[in-house]
Protein backbone atom coordinates (compact mmCIF):
# COMPACT_ATOMS: atom_id res chain seq x y z
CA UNK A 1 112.47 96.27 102.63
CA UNK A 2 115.61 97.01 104.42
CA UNK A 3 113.70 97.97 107.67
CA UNK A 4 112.80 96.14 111.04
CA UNK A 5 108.99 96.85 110.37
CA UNK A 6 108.98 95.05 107.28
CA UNK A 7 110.87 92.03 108.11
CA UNK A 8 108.66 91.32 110.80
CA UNK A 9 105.58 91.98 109.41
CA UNK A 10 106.97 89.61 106.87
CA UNK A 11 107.18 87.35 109.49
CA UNK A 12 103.97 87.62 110.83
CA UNK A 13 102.53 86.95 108.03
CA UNK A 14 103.93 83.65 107.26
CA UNK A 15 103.08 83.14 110.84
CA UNK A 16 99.27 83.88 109.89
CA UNK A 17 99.28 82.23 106.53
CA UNK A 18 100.42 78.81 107.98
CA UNK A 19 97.10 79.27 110.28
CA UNK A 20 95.18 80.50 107.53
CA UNK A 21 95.06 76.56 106.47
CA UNK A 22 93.83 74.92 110.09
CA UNK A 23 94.78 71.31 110.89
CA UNK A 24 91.64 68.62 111.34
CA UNK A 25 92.30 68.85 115.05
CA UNK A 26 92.16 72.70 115.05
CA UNK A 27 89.76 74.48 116.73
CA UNK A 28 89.18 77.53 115.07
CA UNK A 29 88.15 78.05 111.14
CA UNK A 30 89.25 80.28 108.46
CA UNK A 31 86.59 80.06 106.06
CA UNK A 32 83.21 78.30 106.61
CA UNK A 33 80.31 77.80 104.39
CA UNK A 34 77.35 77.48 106.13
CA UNK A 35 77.96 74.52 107.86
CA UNK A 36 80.07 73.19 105.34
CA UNK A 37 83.99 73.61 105.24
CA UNK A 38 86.59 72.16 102.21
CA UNK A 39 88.69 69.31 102.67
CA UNK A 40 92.22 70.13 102.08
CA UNK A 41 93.05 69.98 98.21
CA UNK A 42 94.63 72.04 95.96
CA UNK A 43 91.41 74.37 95.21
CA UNK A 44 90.52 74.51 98.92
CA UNK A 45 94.30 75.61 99.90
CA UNK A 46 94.21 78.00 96.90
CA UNK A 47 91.56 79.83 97.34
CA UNK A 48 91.28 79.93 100.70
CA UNK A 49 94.81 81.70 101.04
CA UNK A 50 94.28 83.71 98.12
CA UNK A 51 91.41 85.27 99.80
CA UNK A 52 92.41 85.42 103.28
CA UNK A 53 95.62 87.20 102.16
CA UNK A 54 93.76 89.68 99.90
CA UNK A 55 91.99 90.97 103.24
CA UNK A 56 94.61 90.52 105.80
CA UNK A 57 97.37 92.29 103.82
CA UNK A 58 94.88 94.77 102.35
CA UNK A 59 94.52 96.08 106.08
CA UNK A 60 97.93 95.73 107.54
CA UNK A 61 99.76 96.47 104.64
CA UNK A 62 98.53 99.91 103.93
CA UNK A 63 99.62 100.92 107.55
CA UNK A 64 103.31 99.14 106.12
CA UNK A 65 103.89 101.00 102.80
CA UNK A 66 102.34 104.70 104.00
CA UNK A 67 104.82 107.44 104.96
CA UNK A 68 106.79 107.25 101.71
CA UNK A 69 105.89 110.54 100.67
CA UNK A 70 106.62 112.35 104.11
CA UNK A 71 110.00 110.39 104.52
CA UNK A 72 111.02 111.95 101.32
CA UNK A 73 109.99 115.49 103.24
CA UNK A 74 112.05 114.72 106.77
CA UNK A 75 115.10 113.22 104.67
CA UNK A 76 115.16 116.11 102.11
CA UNK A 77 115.45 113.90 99.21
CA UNK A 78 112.31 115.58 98.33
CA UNK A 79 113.76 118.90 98.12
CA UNK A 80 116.43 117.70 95.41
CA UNK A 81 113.15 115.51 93.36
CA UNK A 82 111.35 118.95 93.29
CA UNK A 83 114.26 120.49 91.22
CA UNK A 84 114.73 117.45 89.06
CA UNK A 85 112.26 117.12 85.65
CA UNK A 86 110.21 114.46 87.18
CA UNK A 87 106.42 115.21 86.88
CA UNK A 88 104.69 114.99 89.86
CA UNK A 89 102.55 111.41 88.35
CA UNK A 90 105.83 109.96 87.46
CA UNK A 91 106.82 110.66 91.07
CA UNK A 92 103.91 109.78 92.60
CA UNK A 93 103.33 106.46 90.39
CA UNK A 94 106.92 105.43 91.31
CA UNK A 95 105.94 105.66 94.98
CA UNK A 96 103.09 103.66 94.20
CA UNK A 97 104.59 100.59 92.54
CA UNK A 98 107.06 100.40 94.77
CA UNK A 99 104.42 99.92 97.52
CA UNK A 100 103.16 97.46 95.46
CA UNK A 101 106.61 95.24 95.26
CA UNK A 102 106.71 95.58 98.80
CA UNK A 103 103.72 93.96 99.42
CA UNK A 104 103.82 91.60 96.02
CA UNK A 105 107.64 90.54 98.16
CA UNK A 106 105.11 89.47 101.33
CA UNK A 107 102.39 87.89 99.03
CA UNK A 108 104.83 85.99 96.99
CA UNK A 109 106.21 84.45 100.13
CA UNK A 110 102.94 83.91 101.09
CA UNK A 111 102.15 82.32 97.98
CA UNK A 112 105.22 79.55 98.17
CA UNK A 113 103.96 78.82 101.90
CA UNK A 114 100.27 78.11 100.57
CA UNK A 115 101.86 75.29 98.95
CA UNK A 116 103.86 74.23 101.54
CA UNK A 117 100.59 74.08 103.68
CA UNK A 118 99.16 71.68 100.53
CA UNK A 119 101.77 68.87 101.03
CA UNK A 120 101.90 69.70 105.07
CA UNK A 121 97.48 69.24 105.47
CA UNK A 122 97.48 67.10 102.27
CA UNK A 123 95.44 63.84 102.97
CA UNK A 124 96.20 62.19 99.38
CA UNK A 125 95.03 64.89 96.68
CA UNK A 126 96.65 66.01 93.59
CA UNK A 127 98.40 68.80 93.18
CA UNK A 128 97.34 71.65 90.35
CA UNK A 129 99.39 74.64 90.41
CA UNK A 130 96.92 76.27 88.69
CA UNK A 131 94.14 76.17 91.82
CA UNK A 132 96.93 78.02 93.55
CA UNK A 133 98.01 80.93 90.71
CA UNK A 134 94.72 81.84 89.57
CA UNK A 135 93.37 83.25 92.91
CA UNK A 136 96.28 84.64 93.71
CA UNK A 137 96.34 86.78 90.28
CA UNK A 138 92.61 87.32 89.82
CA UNK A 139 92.16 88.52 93.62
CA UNK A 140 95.04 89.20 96.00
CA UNK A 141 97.29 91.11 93.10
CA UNK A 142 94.51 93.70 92.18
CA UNK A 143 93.67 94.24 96.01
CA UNK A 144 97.52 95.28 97.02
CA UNK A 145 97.36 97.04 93.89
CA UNK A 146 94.93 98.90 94.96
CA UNK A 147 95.98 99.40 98.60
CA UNK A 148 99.29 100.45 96.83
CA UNK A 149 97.01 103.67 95.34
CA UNK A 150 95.09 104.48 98.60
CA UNK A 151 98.32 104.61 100.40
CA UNK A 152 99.36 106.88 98.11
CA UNK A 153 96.37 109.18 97.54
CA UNK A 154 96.02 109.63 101.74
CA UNK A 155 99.22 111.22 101.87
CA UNK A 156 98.92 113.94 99.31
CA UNK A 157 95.41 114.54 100.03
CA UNK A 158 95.95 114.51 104.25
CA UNK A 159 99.29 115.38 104.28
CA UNK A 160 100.14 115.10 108.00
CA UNK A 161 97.12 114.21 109.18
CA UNK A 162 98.50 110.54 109.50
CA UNK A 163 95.84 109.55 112.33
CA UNK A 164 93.36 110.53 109.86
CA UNK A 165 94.63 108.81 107.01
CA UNK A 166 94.72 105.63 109.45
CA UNK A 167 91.34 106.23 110.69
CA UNK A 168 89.39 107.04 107.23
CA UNK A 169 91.39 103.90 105.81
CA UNK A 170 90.01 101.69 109.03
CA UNK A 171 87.12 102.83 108.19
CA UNK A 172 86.72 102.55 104.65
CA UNK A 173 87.83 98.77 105.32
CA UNK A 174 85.05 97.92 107.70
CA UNK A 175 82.54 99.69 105.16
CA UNK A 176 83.24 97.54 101.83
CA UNK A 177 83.14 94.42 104.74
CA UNK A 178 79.88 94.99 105.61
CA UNK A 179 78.15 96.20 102.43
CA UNK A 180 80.19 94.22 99.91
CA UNK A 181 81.67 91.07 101.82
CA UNK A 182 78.19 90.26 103.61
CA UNK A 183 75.18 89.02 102.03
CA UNK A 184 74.16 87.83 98.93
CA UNK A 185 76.59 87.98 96.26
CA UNK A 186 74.60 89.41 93.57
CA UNK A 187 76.38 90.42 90.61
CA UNK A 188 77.21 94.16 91.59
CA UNK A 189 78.65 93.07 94.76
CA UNK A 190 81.52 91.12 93.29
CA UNK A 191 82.22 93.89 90.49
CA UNK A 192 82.45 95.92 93.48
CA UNK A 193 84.21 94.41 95.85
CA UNK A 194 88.27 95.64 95.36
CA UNK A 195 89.49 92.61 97.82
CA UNK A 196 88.07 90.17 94.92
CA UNK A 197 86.61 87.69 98.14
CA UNK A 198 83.03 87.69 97.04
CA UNK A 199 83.26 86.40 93.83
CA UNK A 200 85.30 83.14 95.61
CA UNK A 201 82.79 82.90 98.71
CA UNK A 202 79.66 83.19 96.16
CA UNK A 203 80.84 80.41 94.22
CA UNK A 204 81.85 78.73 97.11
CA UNK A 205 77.90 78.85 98.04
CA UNK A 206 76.89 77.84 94.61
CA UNK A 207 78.59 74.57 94.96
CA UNK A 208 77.07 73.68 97.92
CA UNK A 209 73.54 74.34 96.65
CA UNK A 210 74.62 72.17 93.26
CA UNK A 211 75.97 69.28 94.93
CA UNK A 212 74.11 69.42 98.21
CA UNK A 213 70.86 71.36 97.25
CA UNK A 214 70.78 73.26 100.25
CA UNK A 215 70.96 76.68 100.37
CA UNK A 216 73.69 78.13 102.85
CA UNK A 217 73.46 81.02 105.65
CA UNK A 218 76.14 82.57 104.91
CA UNK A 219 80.02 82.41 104.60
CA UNK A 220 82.39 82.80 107.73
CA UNK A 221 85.79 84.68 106.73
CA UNK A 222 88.01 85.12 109.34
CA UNK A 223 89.36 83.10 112.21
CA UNK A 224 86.28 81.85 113.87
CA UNK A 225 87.06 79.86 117.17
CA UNK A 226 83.07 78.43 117.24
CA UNK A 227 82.50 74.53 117.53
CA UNK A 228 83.88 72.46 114.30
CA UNK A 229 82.15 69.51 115.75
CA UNK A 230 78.94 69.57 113.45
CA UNK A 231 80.51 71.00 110.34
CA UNK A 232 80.77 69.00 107.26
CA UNK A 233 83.42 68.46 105.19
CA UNK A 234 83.49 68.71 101.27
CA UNK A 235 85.68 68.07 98.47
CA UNK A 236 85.11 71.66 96.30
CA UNK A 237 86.58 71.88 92.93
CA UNK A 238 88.01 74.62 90.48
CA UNK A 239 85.42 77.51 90.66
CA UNK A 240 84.94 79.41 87.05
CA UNK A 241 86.14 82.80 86.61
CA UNK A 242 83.69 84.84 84.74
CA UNK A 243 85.10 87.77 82.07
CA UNK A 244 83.18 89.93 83.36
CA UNK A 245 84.82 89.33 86.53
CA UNK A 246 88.39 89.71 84.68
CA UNK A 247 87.66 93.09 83.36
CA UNK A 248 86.32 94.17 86.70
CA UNK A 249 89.75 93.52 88.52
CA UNK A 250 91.50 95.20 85.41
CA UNK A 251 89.10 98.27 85.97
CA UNK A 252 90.16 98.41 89.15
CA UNK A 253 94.12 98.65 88.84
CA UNK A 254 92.89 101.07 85.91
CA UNK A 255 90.70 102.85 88.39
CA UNK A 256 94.02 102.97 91.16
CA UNK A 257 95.83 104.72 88.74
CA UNK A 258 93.69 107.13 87.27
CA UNK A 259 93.35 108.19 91.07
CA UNK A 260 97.17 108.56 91.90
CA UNK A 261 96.58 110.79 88.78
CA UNK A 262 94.17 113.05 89.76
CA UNK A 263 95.79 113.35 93.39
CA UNK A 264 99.26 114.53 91.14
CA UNK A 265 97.53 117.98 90.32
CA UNK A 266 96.96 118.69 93.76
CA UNK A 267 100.49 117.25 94.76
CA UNK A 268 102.95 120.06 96.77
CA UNK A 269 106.11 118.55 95.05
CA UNK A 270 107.48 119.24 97.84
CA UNK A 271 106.75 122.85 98.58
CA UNK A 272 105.66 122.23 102.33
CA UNK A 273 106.05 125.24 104.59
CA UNK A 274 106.31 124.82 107.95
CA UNK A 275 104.65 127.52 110.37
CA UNK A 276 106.54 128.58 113.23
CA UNK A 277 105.94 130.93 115.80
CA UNK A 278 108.07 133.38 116.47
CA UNK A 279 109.02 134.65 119.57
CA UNK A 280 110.74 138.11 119.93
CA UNK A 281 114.97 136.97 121.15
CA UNK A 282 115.68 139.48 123.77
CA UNK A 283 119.35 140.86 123.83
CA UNK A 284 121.27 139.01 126.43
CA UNK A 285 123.39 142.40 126.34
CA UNK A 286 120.53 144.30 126.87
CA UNK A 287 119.77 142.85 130.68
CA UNK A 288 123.82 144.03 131.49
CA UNK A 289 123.68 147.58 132.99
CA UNK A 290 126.00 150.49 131.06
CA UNK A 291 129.48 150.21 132.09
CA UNK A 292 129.78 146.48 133.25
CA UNK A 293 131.62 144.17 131.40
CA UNK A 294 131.71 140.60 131.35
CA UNK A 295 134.80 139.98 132.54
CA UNK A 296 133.49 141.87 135.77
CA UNK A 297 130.70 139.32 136.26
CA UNK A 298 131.48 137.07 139.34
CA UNK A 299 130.57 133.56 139.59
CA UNK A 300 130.98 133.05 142.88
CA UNK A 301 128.61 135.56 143.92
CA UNK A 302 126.14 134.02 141.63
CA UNK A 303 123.22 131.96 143.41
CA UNK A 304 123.88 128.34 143.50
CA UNK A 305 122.67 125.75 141.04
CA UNK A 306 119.81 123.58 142.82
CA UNK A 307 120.34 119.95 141.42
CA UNK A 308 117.53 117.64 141.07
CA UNK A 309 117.90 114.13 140.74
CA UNK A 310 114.35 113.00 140.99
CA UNK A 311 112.29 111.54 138.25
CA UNK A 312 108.89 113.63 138.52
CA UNK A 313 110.35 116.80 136.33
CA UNK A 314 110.79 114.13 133.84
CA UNK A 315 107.33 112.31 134.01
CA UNK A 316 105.49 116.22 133.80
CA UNK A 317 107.78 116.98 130.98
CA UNK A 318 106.85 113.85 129.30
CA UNK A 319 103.32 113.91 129.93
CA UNK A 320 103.21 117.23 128.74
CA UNK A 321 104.23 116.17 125.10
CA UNK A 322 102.35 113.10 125.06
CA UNK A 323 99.03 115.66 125.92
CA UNK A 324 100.44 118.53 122.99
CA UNK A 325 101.26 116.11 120.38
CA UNK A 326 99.32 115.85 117.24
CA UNK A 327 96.13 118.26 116.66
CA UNK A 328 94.12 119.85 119.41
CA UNK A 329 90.28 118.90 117.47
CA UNK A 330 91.81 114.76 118.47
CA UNK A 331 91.02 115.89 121.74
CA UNK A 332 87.73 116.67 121.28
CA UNK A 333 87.31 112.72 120.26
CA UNK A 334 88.89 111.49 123.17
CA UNK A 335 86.74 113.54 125.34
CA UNK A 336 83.68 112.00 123.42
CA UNK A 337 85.11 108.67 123.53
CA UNK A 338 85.76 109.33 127.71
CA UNK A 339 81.86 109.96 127.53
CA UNK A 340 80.96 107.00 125.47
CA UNK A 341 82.76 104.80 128.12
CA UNK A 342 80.26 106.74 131.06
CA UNK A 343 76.84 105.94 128.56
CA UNK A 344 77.57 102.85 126.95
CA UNK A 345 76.72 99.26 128.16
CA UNK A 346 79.76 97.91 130.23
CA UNK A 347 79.97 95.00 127.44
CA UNK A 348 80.73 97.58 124.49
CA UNK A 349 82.35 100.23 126.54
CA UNK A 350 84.92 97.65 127.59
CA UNK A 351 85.12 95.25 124.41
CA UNK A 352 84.46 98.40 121.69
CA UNK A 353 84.91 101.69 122.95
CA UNK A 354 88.07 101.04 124.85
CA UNK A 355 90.05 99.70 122.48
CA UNK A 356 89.29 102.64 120.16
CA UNK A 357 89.53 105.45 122.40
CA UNK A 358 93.55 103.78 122.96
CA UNK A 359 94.04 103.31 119.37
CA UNK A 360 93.86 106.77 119.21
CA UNK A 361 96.56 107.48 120.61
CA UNK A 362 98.81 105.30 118.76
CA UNK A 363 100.67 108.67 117.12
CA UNK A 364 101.54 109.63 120.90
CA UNK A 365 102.73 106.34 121.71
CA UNK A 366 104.59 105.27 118.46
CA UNK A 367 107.98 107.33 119.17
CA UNK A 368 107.35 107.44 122.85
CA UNK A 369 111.21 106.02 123.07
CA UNK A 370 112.11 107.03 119.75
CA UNK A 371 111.95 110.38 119.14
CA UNK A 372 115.35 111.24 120.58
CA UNK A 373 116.93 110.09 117.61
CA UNK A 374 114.47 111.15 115.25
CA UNK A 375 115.41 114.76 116.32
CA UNK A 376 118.90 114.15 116.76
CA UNK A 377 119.37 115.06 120.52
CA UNK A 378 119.96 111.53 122.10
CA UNK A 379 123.40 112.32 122.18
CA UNK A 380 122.20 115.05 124.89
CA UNK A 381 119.80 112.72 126.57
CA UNK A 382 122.03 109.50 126.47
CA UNK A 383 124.32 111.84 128.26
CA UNK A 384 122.22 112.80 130.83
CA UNK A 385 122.73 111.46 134.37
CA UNK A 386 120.96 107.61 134.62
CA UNK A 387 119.44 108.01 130.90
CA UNK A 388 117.61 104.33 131.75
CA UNK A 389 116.63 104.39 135.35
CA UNK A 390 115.26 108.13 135.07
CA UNK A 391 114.63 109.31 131.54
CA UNK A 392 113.20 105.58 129.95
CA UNK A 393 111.20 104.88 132.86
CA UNK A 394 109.83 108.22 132.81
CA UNK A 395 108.54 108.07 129.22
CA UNK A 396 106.66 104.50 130.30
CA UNK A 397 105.71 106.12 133.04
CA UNK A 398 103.36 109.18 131.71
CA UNK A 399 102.34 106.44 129.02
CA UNK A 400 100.66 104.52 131.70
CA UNK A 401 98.96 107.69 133.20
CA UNK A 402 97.39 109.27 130.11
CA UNK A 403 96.16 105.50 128.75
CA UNK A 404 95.03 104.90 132.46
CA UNK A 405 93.41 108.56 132.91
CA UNK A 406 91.26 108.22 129.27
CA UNK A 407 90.11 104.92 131.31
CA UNK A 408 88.74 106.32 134.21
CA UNK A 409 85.58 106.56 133.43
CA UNK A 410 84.95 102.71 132.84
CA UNK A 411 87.66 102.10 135.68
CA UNK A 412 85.40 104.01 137.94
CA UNK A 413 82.18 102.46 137.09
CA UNK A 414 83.32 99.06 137.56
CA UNK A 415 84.85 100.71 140.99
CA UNK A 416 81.12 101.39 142.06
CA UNK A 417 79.95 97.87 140.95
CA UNK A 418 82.83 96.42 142.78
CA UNK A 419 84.04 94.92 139.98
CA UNK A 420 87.87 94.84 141.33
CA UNK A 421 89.32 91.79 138.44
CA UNK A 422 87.98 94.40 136.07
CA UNK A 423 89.84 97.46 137.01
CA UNK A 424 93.38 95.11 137.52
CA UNK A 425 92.59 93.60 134.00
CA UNK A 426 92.15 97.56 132.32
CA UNK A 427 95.39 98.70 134.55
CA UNK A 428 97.45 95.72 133.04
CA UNK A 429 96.40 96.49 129.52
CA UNK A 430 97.61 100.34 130.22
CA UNK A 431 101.07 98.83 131.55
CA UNK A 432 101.37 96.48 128.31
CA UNK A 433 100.65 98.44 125.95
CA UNK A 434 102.74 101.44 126.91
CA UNK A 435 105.20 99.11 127.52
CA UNK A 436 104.89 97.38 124.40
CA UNK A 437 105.37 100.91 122.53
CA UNK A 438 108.56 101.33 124.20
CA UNK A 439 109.69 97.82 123.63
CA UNK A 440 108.99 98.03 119.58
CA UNK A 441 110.12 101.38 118.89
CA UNK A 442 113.52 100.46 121.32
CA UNK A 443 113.78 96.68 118.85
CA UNK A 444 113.00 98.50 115.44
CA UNK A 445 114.37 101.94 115.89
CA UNK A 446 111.17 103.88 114.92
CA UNK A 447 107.61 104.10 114.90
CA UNK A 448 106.08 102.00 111.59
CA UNK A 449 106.20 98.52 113.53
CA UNK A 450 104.52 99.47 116.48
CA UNK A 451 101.39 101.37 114.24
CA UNK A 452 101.12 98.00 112.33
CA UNK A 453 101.09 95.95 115.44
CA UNK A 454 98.88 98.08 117.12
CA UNK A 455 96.29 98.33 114.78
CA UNK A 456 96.36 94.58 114.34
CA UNK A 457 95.56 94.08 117.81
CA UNK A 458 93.02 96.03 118.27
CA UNK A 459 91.36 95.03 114.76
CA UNK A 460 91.56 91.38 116.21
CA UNK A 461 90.26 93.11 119.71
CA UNK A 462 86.69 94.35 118.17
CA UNK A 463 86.54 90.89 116.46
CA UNK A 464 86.41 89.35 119.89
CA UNK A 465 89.75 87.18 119.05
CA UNK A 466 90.46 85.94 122.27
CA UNK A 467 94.29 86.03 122.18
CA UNK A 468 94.53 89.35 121.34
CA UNK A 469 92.87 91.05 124.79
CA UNK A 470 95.78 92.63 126.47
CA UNK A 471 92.91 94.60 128.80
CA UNK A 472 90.57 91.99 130.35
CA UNK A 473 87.57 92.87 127.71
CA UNK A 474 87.12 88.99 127.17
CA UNK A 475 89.74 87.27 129.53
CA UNK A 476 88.96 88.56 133.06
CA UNK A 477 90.75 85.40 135.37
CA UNK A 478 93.29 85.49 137.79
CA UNK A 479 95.45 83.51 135.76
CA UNK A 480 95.15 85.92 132.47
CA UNK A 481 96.07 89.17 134.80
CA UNK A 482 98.68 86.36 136.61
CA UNK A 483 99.95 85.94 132.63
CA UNK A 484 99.82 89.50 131.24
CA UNK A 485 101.71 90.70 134.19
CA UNK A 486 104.97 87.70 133.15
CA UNK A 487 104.54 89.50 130.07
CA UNK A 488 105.38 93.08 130.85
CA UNK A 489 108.04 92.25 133.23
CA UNK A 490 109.94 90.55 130.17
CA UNK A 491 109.06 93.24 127.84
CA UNK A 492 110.30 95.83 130.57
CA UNK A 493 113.45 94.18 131.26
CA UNK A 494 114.56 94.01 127.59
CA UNK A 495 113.39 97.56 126.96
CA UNK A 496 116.02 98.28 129.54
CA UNK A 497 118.49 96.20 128.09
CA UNK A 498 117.85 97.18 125.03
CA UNK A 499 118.29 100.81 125.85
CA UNK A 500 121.85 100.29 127.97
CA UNK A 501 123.38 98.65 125.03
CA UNK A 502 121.98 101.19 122.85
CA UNK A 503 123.71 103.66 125.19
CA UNK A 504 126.90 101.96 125.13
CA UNK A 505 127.27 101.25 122.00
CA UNK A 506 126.79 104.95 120.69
C-alpha cells in the first residue's frame, strides 16, 4: 500500500465508482435492464456498485496484487523465509490475504463513496444501510477473495512467465463473461459465477417481469454510451438472497484456498536457479608477449579513442533489448498477430487485433525508463554525457519503432487505400503509448502502474469505449489526432522534467 501503483489505482477507482452511479442528465449507463434502468435509491446504489466493483476490481486488481512472490525472489527476503520454519501454505496463504486487504482497503473506500453517491443522486429516498452491506459481502468480498487466490496460484505455477499469467488471467475473465454473465440466469449459472453479478442481474430481471410482466432482453453491465432517451425508469426494491446462494460464495473462498493449497506442494520455496551462460574469460595476461611488462606499455602510442556523441548507438542498443526481452516463442505471436492485421477486416484488425498485438508488449515497455535502477547502474547512466537529451529520448525512441514496425502491416494497407487520417491516427497511438510508458514508470518508479493502466485501456479499447482510443480505431478526426498530439507533448515534457530532477537530485 505504500507504493505509487496502488495509490493511484486507488484513485482511479473512486474516480470510476463515482461514474459507476450516472447522473439523470448522463449519457452513458452502468447497468440496464432491458429497457428498464433503477431510479436512484438505496437498493439501486447498492447493488449496482456492489456489482460493478466485483468485476472492475476483479480485473484490474489481479494485475495490482501479482508479483508478491517474485519480489520476495529479487529482494532476497525469500532466501531468509526459505530457512525459517514457515511451511510453504502458511507462506503462500499469508501472501494471499494480504492481497486480499489490499484490495478489501480499495473496496472499502469504494464502499463509503457508494453512499456518498446515495445522498449526492438521491431524489428523496430513504436510506437502508443494509441495501448497501449485503451486496457488498455476498458478492464483491468473495470475488477479491478469489482474485486474491488466482494471483497467487499464477505465480507458483508460471513462475516468470508474467505475460502469461496476464494473458491466461485476461482470458479466463472474458470466458466466465460470456458463458456465465450472459444469458439466462438459470440456477447453475449463478452458483457458478465467482464475480457473484448474475445472481443480482437475474433478480434484477425477475422484478421487471413481476411488476411489469414483460419479459426483458437482457441485462447491460458496463458503461454503455447508447441512447437513454427511451429507457424507463423503476423504483426496484431489496432482492432476496437465496441459501443456496450463501453457501455457494462460501464454497468459493473454500474452493480459493484449497487451491493456494494444492499450488504449496509444487511451491520452489525459494529454490530458483538461475541459468547463465558461461563464456570462457580469456587471460588479459595472456594477449602480453613474454618479457613485456606493464609498466613498458605506452599510452601515447596507443590508437586514439574515437568519441561519439550521436544518439543512434543508443536507439540500436535500445532496440536491441526491447526485441531480446522476455521469451523468444512471444515472437512467434507477434508474427501471427502481424499476419492477422494483413487477413483480417480493416474494422477488427484496427479496433481488435491492434490493440492486442501492442498489449503484448506491455513487459517490453513497462521498465522501458526504469530498469536502470532496477539493476542498479543509473548511477553509470545518470553519469553519462546528456543522460536526458540522448539516453531518455533514445529509449522513447526505439519504443516508437518496434510499436510502429508490428503496425505496418495495417499502416500499409490503409497506405494503398489512401487512407492517410488512418495511418497519422495509428502513428500517434505508437508516440502515446511509448510515451506514456516512459511517463508512468518515470512518476511511479517502476513497472506495476503502467501494466494496470495499460491493460485497462486496452480492455476499455475492445469494448469500443470511446475515450479510451489512443490509436484512431474509433476516433479518426482531425481534431482527435489535433488532441492526442497536446497530449504527448505534455507527457514528453514532464518525462523530461521528471528525469532532470531525478538526475539532480541523486
Amino acid at each position: 500500500t505504500r507504493s505509487y501503483a496502488f495509490l493511484i489505482t486507488l484513485a482511479i477507482s473512486l474516480y470510476i465508482a463515482y461514474t459507476f452511479v450516472p447522473a439523470a442528465d448522463a449519457k452513458y449507463s452502468t447497468v440496464q435492464i432491458g429497457n428498464f434502468r433503477g431510479e436512484n435509491n438505496s437498493a439501486w446504489i447498492g447493488y449496482v456498485t456492489a456489482i460493478m466493483t466485483s468485476t472492475f476490481l476483479s480485473l484490474i486488481g489481479f494485475f495490482l496484487v501479482t508479483g508478491g512472490i517474485k519480489k520476495d525472489i529479487d529482494t532476497g527476503i525469500g532466501a531468509i523465509i526459505a530457512t525459517t520454519p514457515v511451511t510453504n501454505f502458511k507462506y503462500l496463504l499469508s501472501k494471499m490475504l494480504s492481497n486480499f486487504l489490499v484490495l478489501l482497503t480499495i473496496t472499502g473506500i469504494v464502499f463509503i463513496m457508494s453512499i456518498v453517491l446515495f445522498f449526492i443522486r438521491n431524489k428523496g429516498y430513504p436510506f437502508h444501510i443494509i441495501q448497501f452491506i449485503l451486496p457488498y459481502l455476498f458478492t464483491t468480498l468473495p470475488a477479491i477473495f478469489i482474485v486474491s487466490s488466482l494471483a497467487i496460484i499464477a505465480e507458483v505455477v508460471l513462475g516468470k512467465w508474467v505475460l502469461l499469467q496476464y494473458l491466461l488471467f485476461f482470458i479466463l475473465f472474458n470466458v466466465i463473461v460470456v458463458n456465465v454473465m450472459q444469458g439466462e440466469g438459470t440456477d447453475l449459472k449463478i452458483l457458478l459465477d465467482p464475480f457473484g453479478a448474475k445472481v443480482v442481474t437475474t433478480g434484477m430481471e425477475d422484478f421487471i417481469q413481476k411488476h411489469y410482466h414483460i419479459k426483458v432482453s437482457g441485462v447491460s453491465l458496463g458503461f454503455n454510451f447508447s441512447d437513454k432517451k427511451d429507457a424507463k425508469t423503476v423504483s426496484f426494491d431489496e432482492l432476496p438472497w437465496s441459501a443456496m446462494f450463501i453457501i455457494s460464495r462460501l464454497v468459493w473462498i473454500g474452493f480459493s484456498i484449497a487451491l493456494v493449497f494444492i499450488s504449496s506442494i509444487f511451491f520452489h520455496r525459494f529454490d530458483v536457479k538461475e541459468k547463465i551462460r558461461k563464456k570462457k574469460k580469456s587471460n588479459i595476461s595472456e594477449n602480453i608477449p613474454p618479457g613485456v611488462l606493464l609498466q613498458d606499455i605506452k599510452l601515447s602510442l596507443m590508437p586514439s579513442v574515437n568519441k561519439n556523441y550521436s544518439v543512434l548507438p543508443f536507439i540500436k542498443t535500445e532496440l536491441i533489448m526491447l526485441f531480446r526481452k522476455g521469451t523468444k516463442w512471444l515472437w512467434l505471436i507477434n508474427i501471427g498477430g502481424m499476419i492477422s492485421l494483413i487477413f483480417t477486416p480493416l474494422t477488427i484488425a484496427h479496433q481488435v487485433v491492434l490493440p492486442l498485438l501492442w498489449f503484448l508488449q506491455i513487459s517490453r515497455l513497462s521498465d522501458i525508463a526504469t530498469k536502470e535502477k532496477t539493476n542498479r547502474i543509473h548511477y553509470f547512466t545518470y553519469a553519462a554525457y546528456q543522460p536526458v537529451k540522448r539516453l531518455l529520448s533514445s529509449q522513447i525512441i526505439a519504443a516508437i519503432i518496434l510499436i510502429v514496425a508490428l503496425a505496418s502491416p495495417l499502416i500499409i494497407r490503409y497506405l494503398i487505400t489512401g487512407n492517410i487520417m488512418q495511418v497519422a491516427s495509428i502513428f500517434a497511438g505508437a508516440v502515446f503509448i511509448a510515451s506514456f510508458a516512459v511517463f508512468i514508470g518515470l512518476l511511479s518508479g517502476g513497472k506495476k502502474l503502467f501494466e494496470i493502466l495499460f491493460f485497462a485501456i486496452t480492455y476499455c479499447n475492445l469494448n469500443l469505449i470511446p475515450f479510451s482510443d489512443y490509436f484512431g480505431g474509433i476516433n479518426n478526426s482531425v481534431h482527435y489526432i489535433i488532441l492526442m498530439l497536446m497530449i504527448i507533448i505534455v507527457i514528453i515534457t514532464a518525462s523530461f522534467a521528471m528525469r532532470k530532477y531525478e538526475i539532480r537530485h541523486l
